[in-house]
Protein backbone atom coordinates (compact mmCIF):
# COMPACT_ATOMS: atom_id res chain seq x y z
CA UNK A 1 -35.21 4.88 16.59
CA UNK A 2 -31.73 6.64 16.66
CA UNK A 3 -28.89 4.31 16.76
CA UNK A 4 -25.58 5.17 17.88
CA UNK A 5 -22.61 3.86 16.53
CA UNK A 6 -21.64 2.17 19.65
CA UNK A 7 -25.50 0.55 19.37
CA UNK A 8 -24.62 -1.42 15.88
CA UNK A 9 -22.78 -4.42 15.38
CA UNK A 10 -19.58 -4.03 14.01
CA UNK A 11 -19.04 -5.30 10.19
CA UNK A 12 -17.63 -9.08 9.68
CA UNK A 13 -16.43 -7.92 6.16
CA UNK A 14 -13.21 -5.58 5.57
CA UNK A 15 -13.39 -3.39 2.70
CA UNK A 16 -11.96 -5.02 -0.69
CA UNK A 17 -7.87 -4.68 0.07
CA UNK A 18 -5.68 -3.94 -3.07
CA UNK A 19 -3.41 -7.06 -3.59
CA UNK A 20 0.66 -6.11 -4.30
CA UNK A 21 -0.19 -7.84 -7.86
CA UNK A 22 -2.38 -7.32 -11.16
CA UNK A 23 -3.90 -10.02 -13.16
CA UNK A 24 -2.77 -11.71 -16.55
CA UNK A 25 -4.41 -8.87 -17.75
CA UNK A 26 -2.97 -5.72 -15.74
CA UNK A 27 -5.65 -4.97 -13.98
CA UNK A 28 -5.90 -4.95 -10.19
CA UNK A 29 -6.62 -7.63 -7.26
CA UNK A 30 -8.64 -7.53 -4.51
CA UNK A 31 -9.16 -9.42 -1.38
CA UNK A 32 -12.42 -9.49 0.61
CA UNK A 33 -12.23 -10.92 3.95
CA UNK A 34 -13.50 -10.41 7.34
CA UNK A 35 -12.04 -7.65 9.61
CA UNK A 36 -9.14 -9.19 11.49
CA UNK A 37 -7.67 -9.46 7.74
CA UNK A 38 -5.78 -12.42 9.12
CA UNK A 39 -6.25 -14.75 6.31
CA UNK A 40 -3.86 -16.66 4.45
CA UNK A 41 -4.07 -14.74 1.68
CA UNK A 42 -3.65 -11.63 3.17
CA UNK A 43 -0.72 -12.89 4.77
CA UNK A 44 1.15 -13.42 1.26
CA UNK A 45 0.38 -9.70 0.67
CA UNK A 46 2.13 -8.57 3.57
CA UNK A 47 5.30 -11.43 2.49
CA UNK A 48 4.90 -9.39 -0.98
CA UNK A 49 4.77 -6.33 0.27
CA UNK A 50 7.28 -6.09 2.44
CA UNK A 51 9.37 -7.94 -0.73
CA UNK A 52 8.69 -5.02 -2.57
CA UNK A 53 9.27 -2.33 -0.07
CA UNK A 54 12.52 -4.33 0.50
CA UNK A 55 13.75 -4.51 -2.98
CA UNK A 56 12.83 -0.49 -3.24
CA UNK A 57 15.39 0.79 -1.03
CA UNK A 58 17.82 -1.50 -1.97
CA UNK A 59 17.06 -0.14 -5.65
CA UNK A 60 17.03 3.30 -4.18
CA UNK A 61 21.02 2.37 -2.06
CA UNK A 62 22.14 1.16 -5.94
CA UNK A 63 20.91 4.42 -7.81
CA UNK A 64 22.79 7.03 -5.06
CA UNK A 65 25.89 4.71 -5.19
CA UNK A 66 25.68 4.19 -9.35
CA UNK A 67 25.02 8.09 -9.81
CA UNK A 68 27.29 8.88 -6.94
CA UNK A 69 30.04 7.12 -8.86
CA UNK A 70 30.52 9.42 -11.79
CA UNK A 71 31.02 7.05 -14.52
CA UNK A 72 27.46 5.76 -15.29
CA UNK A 73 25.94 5.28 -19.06
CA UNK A 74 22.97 5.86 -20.83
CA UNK A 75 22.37 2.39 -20.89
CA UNK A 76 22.97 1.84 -17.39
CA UNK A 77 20.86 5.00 -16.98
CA UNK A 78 17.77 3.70 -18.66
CA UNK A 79 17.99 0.51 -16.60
CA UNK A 80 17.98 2.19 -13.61
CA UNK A 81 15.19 4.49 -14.93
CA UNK A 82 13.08 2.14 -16.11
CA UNK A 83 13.56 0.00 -12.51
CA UNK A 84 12.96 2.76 -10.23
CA UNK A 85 9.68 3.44 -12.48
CA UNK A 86 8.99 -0.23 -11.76
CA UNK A 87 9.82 0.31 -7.94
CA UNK A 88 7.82 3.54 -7.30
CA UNK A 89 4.57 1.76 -8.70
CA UNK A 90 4.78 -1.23 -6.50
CA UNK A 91 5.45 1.51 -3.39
CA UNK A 92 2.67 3.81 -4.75
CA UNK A 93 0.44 0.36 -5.05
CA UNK A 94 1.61 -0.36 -1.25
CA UNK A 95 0.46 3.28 -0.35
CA UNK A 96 -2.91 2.97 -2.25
CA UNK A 97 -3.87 0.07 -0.72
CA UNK A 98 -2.68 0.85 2.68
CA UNK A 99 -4.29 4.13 3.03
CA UNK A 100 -7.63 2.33 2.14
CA UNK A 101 -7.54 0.28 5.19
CA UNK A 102 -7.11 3.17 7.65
CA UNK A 103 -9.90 3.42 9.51
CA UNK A 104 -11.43 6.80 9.14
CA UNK A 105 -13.44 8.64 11.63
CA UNK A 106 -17.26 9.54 11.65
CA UNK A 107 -17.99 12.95 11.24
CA UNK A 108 -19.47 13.14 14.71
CA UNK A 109 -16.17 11.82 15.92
CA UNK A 110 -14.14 13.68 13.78
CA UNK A 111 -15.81 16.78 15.54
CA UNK A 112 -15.81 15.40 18.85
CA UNK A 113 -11.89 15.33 18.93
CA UNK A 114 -11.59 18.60 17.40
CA UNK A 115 -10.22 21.56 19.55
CA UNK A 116 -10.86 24.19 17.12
CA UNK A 117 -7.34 25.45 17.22
């Protein structure tokens, strides 16, 4: 028997999300939970998140103004070097995780909606 995709139930289990956080030992977090992804600990990884995305364009406002300003030093270079490193992994984390949880297409869909142009 064929099934179609409209034919199967849909899964009560999202795929693992990447937390905004490593453990003690740098590796990452994940979160299993069912699809509406509405659970309490999914919620403090949007709070995080959106922390983090926060405190990156603030970081990125302070580096235009501080190299805008003409009288910067290597010290306060490094800082801000070593911050923005910080910054862009917690954003490229964000992105990671983020893109995971798109939902993707079947191929038969994919082609479906295709135009060919």
């Amino acid at each position: 028997m064929i099934y179609k995709s409209h034919d199967i139930a849909a899964p009560t289990v999202s795929r693992p999300r990447l937390l905004p956080w490593s453990n003690l030992d740098g590796n990452p977090c994940y979160l299993v939970t069912d699809v509406t992804g509405t659970s309490h600990l999914s919620r403090i990884a949007d709070n995080v998140e959106a922390v983090q995305l926060d405190m990156a364009d603030g970081l990125l406002n302070h580096a235009a103004d501080l190299l805008g300003g003409g009288k910067v030093t290597a010290p306060q270079l490094r800082f801000l070097a070593a911050r923005l490193a910080e910054s862009l992994h917690d954003v490229h984390r964000i992105a990671r995780s983020r893109g995971a949880r798109l939902s993707v297409p079947d191929d038969h869909e994919a082609l479906e909606g295709d135009t060919g142009t």
